[in-house]
C-alpha atoms as a PDB file:
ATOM      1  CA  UNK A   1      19.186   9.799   8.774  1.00  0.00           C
ATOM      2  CA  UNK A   2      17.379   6.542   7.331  1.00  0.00           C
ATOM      3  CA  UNK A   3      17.020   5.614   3.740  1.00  0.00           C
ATOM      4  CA  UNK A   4      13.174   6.265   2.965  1.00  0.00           C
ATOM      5  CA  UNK A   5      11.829   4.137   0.613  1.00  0.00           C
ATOM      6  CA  UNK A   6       8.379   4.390  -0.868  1.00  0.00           C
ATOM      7  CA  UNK A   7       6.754   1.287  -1.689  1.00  0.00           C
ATOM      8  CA  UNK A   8       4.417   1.492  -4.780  1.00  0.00           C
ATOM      9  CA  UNK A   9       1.108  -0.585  -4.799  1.00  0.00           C
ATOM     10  CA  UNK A  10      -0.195  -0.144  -8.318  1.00  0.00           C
ATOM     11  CA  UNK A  11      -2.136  -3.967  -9.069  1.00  0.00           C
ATOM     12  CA  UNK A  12      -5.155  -5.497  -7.469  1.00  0.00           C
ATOM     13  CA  UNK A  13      -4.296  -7.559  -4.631  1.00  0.00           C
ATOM     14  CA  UNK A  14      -5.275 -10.775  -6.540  1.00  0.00           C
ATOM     15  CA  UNK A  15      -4.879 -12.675  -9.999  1.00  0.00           C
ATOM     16  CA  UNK A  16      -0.766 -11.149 -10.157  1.00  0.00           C
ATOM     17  CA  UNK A  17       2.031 -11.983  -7.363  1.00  0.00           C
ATOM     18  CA  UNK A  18       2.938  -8.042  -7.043  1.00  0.00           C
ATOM     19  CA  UNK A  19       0.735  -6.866  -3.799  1.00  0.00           C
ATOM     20  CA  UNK A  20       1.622 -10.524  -1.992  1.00  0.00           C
ATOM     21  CA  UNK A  21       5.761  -9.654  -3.248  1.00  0.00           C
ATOM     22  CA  UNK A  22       5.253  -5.848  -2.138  1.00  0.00           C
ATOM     23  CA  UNK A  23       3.759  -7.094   1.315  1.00  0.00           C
ATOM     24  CA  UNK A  24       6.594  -9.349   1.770  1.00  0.00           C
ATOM     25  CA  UNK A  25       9.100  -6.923   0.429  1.00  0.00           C
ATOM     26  CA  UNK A  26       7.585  -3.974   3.130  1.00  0.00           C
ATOM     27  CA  UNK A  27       8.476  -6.438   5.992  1.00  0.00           C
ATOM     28  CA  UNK A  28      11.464  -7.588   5.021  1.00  0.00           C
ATOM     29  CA  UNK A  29      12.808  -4.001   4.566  1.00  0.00           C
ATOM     30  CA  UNK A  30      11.109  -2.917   7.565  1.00  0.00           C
ATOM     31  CA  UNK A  31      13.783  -4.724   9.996  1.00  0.00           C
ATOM     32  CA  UNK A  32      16.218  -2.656   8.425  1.00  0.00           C
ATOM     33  CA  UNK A  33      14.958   0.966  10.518  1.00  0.00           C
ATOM     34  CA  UNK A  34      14.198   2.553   7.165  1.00  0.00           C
ATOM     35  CA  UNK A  35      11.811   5.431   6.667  1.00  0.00           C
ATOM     36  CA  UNK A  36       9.295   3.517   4.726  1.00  0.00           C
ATOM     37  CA  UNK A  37       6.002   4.650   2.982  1.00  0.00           C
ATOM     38  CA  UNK A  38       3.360   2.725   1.518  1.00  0.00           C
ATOM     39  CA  UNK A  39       1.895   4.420  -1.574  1.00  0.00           C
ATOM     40  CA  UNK A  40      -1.717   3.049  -2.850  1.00  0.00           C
ATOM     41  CA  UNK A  41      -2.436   3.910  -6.579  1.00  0.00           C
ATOM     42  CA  UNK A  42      -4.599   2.685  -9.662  1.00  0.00           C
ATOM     43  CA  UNK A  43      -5.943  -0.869  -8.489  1.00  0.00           C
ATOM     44  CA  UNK A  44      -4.004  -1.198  -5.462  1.00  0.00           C
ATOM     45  CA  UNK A  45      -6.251   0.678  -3.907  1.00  0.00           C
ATOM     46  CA  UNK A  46      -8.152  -2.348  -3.827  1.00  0.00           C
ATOM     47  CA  UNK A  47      -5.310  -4.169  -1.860  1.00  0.00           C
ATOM     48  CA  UNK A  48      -7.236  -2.213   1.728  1.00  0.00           C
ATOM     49  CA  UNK A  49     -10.201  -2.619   1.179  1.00  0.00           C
ATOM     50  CA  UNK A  50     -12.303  -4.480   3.821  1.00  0.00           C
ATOM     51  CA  UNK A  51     -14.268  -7.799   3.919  1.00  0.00           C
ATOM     52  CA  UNK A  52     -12.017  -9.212   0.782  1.00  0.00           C
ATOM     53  CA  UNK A  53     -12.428 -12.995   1.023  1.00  0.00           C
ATOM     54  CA  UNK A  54     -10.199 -14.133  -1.506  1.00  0.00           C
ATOM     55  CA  UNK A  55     -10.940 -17.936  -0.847  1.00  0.00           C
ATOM     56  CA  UNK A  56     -12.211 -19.247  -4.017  1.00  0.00           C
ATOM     57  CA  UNK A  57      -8.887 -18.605  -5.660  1.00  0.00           C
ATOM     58  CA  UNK A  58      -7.489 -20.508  -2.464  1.00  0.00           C
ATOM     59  CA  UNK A  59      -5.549 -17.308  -1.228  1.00  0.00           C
ATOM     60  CA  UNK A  60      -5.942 -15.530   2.037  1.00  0.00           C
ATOM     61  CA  UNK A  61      -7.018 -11.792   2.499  1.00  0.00           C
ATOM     62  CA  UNK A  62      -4.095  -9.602   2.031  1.00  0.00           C
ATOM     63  CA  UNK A  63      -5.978  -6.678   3.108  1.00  0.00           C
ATOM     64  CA  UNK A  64      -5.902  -7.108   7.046  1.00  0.00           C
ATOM     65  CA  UNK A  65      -2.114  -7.277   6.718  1.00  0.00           C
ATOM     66  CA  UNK A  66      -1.400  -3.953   6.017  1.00  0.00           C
ATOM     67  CA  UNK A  67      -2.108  -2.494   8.770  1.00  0.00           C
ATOM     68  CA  UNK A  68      -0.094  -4.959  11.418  1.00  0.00           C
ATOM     69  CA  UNK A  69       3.084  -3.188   9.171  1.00  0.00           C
ATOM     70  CA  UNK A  70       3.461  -0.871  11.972  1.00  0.00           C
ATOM     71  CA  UNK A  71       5.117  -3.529  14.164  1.00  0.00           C
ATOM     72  CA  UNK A  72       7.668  -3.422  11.492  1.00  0.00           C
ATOM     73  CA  UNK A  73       8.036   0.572  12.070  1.00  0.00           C
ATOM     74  CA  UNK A  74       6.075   1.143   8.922  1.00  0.00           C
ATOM     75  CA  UNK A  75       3.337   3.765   9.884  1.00  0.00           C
ATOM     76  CA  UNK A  76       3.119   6.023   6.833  1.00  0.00           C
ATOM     77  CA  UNK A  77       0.200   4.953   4.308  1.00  0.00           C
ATOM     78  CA  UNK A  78      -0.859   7.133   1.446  1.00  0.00           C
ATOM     79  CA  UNK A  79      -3.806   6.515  -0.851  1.00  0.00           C
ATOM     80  CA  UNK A  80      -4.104   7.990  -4.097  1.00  0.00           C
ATOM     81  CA  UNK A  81      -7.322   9.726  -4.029  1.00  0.00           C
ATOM     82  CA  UNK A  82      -8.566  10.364  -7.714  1.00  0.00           C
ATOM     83  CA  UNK A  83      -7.752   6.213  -7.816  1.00  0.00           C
ATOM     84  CA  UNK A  84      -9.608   5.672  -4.569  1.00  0.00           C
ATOM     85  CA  UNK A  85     -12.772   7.440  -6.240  1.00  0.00           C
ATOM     86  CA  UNK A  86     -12.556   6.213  -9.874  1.00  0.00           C
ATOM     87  CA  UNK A  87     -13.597   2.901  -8.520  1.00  0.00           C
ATOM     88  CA  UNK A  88     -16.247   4.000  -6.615  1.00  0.00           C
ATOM     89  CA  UNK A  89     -14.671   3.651  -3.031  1.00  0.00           C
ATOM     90  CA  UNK A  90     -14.241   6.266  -0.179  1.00  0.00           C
ATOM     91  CA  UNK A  91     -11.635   6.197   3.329  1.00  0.00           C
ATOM     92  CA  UNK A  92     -14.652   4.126   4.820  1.00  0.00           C
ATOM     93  CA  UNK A  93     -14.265   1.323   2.694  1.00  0.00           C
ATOM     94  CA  UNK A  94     -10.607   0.798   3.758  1.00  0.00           C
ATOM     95  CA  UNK A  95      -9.105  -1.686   5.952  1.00  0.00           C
ATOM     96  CA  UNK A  96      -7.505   1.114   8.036  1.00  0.00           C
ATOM     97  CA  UNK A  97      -6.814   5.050   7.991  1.00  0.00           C
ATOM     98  CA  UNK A  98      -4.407   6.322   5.157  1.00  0.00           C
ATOM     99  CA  UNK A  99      -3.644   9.885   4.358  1.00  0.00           C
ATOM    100  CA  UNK A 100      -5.091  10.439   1.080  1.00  0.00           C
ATOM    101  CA  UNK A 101      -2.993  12.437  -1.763  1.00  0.00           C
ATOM    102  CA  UNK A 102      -3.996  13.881  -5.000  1.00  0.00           C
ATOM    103  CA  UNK A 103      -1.668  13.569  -8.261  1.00  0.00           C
ATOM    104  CA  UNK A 104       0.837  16.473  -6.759  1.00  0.00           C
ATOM    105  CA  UNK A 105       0.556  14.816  -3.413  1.00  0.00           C
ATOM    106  CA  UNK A 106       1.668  11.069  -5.119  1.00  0.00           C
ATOM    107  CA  UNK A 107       4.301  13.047  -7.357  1.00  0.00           C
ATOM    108  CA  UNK A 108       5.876  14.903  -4.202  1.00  0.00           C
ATOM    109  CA  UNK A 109       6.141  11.532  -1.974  1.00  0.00           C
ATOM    110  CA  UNK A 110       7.236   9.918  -4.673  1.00  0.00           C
ATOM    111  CA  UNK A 111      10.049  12.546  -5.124  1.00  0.00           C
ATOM    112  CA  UNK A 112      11.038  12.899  -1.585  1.00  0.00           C
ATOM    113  CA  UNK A 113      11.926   8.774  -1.669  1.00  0.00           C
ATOM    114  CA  UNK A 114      15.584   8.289  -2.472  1.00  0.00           C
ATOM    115  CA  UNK A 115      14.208   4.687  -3.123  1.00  0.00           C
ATOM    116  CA  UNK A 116      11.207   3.782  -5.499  1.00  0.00           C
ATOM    117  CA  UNK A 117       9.695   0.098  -5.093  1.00  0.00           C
ATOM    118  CA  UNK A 118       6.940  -0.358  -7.191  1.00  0.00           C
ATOM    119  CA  UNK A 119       4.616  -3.599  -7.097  1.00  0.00           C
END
């Protein structure tokens, strides 16, 4: 049975390195055929949302990656749901369809991961 690794996006998707590193990391791990999930929480819920245009701080949208992950076998995506609406945003605002948790739902994945990368 594979590894599975959950991959923690806690920080906005711009002004810090971590959702560019975690991005990188989830593809670089992904050649590896492990059981990989992709956990948004706090501010990375921002990381999906759509239309970001991140071009006056001379960065691309990070956003529309996520969701080409799944040619790197990743196809589980969680999104912390309190987080999601504490900043005022709802599944439709997102870049792509995520299976949204509450706290015991985050605390369970979470649990279930023998691995714990958090960015």
């Amino acid at each position: 049975m594979a590894q599975k690794v959950a991959v923690l996006m806690r920080k906005a998707p711009y002004g810090s390195v971590y959702t560019a590193e975690g991005l990188r990391s989830i593809m670089g791990i992904g050649v590896f055929e492990l059981d990989i999930s992709v956990i948004f929480v706090d501010d990375g819920v921002y990381a999906l949302v759509k239309g970001q245009n991140p071009a006056a701080l001379d960065m691309k949208p990070l956003g529309d990656s996520f969701p080409m992950l799944s040619e790197f076998g990743v196809t589980r995506f969680y999104v912390h749901e309190p987080s999601l609406r504490e900043r005022g945003l709802t599944p439709a605002d997102l870049v792509m369809e995520a299976e949204l948790l509450d706290d015991e739902g985050v605390a369970r994945a979470l649990k279930e991961s023998g691995v714990i990368l958090p960015f």
